[in-house]
Protein backbone atom coordinates (compact mmCIF):
# COMPACT_ATOMS: atom_id res chain seq x y z
CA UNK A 1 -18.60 -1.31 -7.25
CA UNK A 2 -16.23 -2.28 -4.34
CA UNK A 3 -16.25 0.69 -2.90
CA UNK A 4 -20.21 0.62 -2.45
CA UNK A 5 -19.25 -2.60 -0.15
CA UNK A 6 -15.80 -1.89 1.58
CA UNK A 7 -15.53 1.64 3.40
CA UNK A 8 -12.35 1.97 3.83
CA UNK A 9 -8.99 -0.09 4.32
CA UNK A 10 -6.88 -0.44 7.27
CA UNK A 11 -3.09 -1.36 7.25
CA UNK A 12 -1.54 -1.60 11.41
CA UNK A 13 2.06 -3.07 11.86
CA UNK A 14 3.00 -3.54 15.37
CA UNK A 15 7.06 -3.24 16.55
CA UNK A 16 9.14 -2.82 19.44
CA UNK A 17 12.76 -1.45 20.14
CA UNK A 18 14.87 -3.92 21.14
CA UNK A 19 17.18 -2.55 23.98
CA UNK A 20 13.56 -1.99 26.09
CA UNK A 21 11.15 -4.18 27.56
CA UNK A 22 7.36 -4.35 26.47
CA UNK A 23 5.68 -0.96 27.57
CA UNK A 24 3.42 -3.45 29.87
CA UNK A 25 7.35 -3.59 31.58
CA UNK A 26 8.46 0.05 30.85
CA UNK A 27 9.21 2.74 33.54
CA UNK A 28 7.82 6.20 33.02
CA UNK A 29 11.80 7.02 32.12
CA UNK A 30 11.94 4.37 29.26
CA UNK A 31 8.72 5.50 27.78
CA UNK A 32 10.28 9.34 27.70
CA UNK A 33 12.96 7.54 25.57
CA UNK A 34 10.85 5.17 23.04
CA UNK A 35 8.65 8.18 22.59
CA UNK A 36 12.15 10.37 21.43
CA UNK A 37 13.30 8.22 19.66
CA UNK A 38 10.56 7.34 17.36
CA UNK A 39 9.84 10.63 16.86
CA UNK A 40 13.55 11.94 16.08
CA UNK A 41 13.41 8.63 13.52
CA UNK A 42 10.92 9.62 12.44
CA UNK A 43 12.00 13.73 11.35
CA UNK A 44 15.58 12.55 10.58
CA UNK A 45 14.40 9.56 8.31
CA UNK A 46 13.88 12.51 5.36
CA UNK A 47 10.95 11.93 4.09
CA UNK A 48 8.73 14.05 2.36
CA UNK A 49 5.58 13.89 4.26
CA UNK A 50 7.35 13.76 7.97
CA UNK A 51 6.87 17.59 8.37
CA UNK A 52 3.28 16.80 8.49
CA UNK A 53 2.70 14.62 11.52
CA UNK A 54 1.81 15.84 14.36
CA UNK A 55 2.67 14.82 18.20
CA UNK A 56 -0.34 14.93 20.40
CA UNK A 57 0.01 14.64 23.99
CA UNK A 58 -2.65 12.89 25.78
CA UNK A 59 -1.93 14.68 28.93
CA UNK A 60 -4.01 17.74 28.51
CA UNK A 61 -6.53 16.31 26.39
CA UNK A 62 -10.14 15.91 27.55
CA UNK A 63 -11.71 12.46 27.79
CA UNK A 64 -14.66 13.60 25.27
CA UNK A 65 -11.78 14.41 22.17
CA UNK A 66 -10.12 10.89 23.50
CA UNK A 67 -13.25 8.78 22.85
CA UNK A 68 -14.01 11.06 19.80
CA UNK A 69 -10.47 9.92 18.54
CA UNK A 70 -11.26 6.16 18.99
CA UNK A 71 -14.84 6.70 17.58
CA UNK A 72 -12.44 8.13 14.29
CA UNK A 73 -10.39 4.84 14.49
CA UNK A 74 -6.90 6.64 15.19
CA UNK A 75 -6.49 5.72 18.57
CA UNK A 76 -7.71 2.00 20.02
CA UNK A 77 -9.66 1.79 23.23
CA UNK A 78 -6.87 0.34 24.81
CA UNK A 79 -4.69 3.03 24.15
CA UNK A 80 -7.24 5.79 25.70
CA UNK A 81 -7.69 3.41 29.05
CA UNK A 82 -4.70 4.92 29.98
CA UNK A 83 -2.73 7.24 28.54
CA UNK A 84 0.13 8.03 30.45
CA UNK A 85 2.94 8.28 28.69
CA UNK A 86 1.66 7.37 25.51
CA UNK A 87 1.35 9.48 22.67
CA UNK A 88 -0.08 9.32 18.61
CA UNK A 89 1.98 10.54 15.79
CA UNK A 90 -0.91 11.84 13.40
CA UNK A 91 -0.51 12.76 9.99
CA UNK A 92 -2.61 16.00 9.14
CA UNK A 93 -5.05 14.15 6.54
CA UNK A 94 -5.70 11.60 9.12
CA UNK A 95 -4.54 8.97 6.80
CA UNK A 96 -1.14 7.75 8.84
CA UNK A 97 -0.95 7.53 12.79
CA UNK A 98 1.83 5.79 14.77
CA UNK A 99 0.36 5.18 18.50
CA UNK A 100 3.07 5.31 20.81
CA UNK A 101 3.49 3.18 24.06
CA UNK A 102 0.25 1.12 23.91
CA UNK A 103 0.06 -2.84 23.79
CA UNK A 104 3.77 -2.27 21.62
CA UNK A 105 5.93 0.63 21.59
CA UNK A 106 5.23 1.14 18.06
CA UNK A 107 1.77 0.45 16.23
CA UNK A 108 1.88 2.08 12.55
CA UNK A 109 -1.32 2.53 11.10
CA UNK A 110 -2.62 3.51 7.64
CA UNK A 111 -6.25 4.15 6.74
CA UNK A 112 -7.68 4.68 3.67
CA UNK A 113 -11.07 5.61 2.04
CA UNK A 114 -12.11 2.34 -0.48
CA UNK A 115 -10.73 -1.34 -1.16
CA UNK A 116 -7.18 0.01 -1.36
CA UNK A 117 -5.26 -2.57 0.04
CA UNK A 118 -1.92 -2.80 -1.69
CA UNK A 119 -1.95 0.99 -1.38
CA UNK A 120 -2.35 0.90 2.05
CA UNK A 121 0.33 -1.46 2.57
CA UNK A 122 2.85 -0.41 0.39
CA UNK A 123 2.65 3.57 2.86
CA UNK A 124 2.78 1.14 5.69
CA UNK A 125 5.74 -0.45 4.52
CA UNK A 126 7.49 2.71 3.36
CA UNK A 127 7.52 4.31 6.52
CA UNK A 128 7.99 1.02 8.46
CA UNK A 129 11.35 1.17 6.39
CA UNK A 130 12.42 4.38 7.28
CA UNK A 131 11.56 3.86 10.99
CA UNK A 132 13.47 0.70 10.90
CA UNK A 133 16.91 2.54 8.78
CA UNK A 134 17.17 4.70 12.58
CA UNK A 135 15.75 2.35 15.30
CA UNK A 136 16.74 -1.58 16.06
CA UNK A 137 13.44 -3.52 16.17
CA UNK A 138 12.98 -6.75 18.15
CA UNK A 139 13.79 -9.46 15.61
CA UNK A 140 13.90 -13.27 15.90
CA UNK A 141 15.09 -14.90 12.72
CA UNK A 142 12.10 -17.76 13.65
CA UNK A 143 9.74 -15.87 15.29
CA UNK A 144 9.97 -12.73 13.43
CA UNK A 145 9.11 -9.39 14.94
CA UNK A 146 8.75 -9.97 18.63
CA UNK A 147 5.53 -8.77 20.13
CA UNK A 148 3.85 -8.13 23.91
CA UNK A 149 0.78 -10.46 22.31
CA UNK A 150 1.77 -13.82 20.79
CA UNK A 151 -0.86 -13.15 18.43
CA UNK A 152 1.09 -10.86 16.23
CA UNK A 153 4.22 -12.39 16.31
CA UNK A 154 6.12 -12.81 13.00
CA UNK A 155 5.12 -10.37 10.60
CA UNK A 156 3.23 -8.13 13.30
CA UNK A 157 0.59 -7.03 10.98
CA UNK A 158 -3.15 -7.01 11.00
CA UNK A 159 -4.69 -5.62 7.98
CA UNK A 160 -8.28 -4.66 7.62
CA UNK A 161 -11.23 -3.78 5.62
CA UNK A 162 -14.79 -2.19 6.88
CA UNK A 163 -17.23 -3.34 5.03
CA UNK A 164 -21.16 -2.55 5.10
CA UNK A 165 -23.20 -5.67 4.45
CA UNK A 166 -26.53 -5.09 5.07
CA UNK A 167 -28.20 -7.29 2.26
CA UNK A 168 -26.35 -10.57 3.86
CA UNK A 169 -26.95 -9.53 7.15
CA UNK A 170 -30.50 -9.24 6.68
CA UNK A 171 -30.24 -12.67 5.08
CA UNK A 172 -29.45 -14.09 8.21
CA UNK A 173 -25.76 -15.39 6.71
CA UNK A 174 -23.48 -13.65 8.82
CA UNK A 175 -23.22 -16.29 11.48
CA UNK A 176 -22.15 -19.21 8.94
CA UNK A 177 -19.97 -16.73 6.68
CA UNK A 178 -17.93 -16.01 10.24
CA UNK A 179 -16.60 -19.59 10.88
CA UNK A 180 -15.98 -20.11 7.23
CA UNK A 181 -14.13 -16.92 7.35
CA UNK A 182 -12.03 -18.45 10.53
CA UNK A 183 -10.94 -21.62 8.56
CA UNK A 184 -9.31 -18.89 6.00
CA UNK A 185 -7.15 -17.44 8.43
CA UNK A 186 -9.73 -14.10 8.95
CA UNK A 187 -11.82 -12.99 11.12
CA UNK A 188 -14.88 -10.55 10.76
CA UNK A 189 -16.20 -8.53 13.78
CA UNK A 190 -18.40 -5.29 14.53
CA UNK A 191 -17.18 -1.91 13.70
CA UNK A 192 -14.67 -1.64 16.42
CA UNK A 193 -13.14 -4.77 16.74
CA UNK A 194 -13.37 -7.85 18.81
CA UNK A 195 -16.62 -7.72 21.12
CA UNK A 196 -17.92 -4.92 19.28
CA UNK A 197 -21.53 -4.77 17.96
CA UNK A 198 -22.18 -4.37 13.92
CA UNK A 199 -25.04 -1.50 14.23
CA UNK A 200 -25.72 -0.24 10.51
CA UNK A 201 -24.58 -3.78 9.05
CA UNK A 202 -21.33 -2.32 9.23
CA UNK A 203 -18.15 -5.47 10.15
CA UNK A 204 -14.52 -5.14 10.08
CA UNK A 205 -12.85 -8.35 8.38
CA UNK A 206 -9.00 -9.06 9.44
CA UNK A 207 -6.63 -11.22 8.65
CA UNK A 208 -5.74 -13.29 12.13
CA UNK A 209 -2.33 -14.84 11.70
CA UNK A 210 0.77 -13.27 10.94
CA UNK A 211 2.88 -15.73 12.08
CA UNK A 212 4.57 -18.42 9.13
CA UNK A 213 2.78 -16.12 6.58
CA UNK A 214 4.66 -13.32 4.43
CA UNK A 215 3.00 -9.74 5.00
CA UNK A 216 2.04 -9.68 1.27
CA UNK A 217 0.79 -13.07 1.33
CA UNK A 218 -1.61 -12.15 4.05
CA UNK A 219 -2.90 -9.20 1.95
CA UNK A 220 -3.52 -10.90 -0.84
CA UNK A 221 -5.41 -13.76 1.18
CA UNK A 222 -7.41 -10.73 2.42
CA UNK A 223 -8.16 -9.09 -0.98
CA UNK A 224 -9.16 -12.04 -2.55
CA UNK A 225 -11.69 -13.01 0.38
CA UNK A 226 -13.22 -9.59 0.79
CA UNK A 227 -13.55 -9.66 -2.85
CA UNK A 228 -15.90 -12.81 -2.69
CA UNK A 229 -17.53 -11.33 -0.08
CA UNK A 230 -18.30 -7.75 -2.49
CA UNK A 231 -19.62 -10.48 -5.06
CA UNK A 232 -22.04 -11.91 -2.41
CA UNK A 233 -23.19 -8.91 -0.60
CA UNK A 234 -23.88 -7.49 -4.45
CA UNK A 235 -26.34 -10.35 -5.47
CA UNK A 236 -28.13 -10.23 -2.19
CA UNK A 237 -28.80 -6.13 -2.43
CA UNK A 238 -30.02 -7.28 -6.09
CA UNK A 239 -32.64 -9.79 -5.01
CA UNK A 240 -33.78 -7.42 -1.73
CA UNK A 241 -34.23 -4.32 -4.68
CA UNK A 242 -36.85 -6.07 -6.35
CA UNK A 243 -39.31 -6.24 -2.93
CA UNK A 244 -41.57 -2.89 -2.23
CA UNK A 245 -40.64 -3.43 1.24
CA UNK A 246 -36.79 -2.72 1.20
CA UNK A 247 -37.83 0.51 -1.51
CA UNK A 248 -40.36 1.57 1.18
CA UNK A 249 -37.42 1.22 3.88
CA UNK A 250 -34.67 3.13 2.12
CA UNK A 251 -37.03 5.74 1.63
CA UNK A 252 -38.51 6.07 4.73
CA UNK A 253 -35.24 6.13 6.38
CA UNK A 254 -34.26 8.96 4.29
CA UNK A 255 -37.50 10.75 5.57
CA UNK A 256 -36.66 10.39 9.09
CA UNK A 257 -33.31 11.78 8.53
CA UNK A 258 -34.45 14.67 6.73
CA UNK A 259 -37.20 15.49 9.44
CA UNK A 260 -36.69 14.73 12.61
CA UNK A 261 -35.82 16.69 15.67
CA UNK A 262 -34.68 13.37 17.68
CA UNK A 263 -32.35 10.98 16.27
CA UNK A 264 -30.33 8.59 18.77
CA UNK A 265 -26.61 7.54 17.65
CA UNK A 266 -28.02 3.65 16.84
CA UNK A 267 -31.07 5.01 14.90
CA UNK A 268 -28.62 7.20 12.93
CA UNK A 269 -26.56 5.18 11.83
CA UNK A 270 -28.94 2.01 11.27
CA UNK A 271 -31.30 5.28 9.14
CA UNK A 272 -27.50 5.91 7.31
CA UNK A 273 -26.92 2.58 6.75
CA UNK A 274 -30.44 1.97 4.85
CA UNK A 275 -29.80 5.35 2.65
CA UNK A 276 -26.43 4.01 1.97
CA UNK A 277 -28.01 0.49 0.63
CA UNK A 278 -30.37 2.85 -1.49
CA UNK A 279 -27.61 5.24 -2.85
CA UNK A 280 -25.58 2.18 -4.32
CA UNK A 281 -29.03 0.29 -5.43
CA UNK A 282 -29.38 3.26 -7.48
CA UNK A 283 -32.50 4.47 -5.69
CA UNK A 284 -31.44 7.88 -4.37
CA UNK A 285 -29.60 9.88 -6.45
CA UNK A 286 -28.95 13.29 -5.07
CA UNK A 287 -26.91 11.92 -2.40
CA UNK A 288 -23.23 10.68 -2.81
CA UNK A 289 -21.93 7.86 -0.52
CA UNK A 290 -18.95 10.02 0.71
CA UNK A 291 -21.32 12.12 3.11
CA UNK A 292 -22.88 8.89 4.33
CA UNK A 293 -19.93 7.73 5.22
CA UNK A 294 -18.57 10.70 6.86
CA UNK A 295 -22.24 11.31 8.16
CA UNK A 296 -21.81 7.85 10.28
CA UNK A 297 -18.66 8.83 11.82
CA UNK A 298 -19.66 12.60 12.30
CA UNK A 299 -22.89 12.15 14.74
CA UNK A 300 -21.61 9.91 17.07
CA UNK A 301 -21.55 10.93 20.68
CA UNK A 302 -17.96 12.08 21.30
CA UNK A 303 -17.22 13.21 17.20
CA UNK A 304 -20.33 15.42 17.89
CA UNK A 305 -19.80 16.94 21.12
CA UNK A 306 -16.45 17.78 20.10
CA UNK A 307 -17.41 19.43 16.92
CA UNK A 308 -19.60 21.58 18.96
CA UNK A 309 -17.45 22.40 21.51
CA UNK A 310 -19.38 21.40 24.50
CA UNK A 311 -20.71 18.37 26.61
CA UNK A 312 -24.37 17.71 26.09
CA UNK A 313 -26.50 15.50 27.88
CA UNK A 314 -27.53 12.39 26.16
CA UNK A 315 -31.18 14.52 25.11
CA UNK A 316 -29.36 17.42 23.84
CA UNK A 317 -27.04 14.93 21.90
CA UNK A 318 -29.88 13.58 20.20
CA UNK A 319 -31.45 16.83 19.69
CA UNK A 320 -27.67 18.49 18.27
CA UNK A 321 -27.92 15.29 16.05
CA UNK A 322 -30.58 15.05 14.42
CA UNK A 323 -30.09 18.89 13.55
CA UNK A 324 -26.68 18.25 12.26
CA UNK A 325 -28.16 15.48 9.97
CA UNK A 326 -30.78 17.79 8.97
CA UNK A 327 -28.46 20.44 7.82
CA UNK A 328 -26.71 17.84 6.04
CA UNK A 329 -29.27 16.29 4.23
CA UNK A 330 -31.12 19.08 3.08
């Protein structure tokens, strides 16, 4: 049942090398040597999945795949505003990527289909470890792992959930649920982060200190929230399920999709997010959640340009689109 709520989990530990300043400090010669370094911790450290990571170079790489990467969630949008001399360890699943040279020189990430939190964590933590065996992290025994962004001092972490809550948005609760949500140490926001807007009822929920707070403390503060949150979004789908209205919706949405020859990136995913609602309310059937989900992240502007190889104009985006959902669907 979770997992018709939370999309997928989100683990990000931020750390620096202590012998170099902040990469907001760092010479084009000192990011040459965090970026080495990492990555020759990384291969040495003998573990079983570092053959599979990948190093890709942002030098060569058109803006269209570096937007398409951000639309993914591997890369941040600060990361992509300028990329020189930063680079992204990616594991070949997608699952693991370790930005290099952004806000820190080090930003770990682990993303995961589903509420999988201690999951996520405990990979984090594992290859936090081995990174940490071969390379001297900035420590303070007060402060904890030193940061660019006070925010994220002490245990530098920010965990994370996507969740789709279309039931409670449509209630009108999201505004009161967010300032509760800040008294509990979180924050919730739209799909990519802070400023971002929520289109398809879909929010990310975070934990926002990580100072004074163990890292597994702050994950359980996390799970326990978004799990009250699951229990809430759940009742609300059950009383909107019982009005023709949000039946006619769901299935009218799923009529679109299947028909049309126009289909903007909002209307997409608000259509996707309405056929999601139905597939977990037990109202469509012949459609599993997994290729919603991959559906919203497949048609939007950058993904789908680079999947077909070519720039398109904001009309033939729509048209490619709304073919590509199409084919999907039917």
């Amino acid at each position: 049942m979770d997992n018709n709520v939370v999309i997928s989990t989100r683990v990000r530990l931020a750390r620096n090398l202590k012998d170099y300043p902040f990469p907001c400090k760092l010479n084009e010669k000192g990011m040459i040597e965090v970026d080495s370094k990492v990555r020759d911790a990384l291969v040495s450290g003998n573990s079983a999945i570092a053959k599979d990571f990948q190093y890709i170079d942002f030098d060569n790489m058109s803006d269209t795949m570096k937007v398409s990467l951000v639309e993914k969630h591997l890369v941040s949008p600060e990361f992509i505003s300028n990329t020189k001399g930063r680079a992204l360890l990616l594991l070949n699943d997608g699952t693991v990527g370790i930005m290099l040279n952004e806000e820190d020189h080090i930003r770990l990430q682990v993303i995961k289909e589903g509420f999988c939190l201690d999951e996520a964590y405990d990979l984090a933590d594992k290859i936090d470890t081995l990174l940490d065996e071969r390379l001297n992290f900035a420590f303070d025994e007060k402060l904890g792992y030193l940061t660019q962004c006070p925010t994220n001092l002490g245990t530098g972490m920010r965990a994370s959930v996507m969740l789709h809550l279309p039931a409670l948005k449509k209630s009108g609760a999201m505004n009161m649920l967010a300032g509760n949500l800040n008294k509990l140490g979180l924050t919730i926001r739209g799909t990519y982060g802070e400023g971002s807007s929520s289109e398809g009822a879909i929010y990310q929920l975070s934990n926002q200190v990580s100072l004074g707070i163990s890292e597994k403390s702050a994950i359980e503060n996390l799970k326990n929230v978004t799990e009250q949150l699951v229990n809430q979004e759940v009742k609300q789908r059950e009383t909107l399920m019982k009005s023709i209205e949000t039946k006619d919706t769901v299935m009218r949405s799923l009529g679109i999709l299947k028909s049309a020859y126009l289909m903007s990136h909002k209307e997409a995913v608000n259509l996707l997010s309405n056929v999601r609602f139905g597939i977990c309310a037990g109202l469509i059937d012949n459609i599993k959640i997994e290729d919603i989900n991959s559906l919203i992240t497949e048609v939007q502007p950058a993904t789908l340009m680079t999947q077909e190889g070519e720039q398109l104009t904001p009309k033939d985006r729509d048209i490619c689109r709304a073919e590509y959902i199409r084919k999907k669907l039917n």
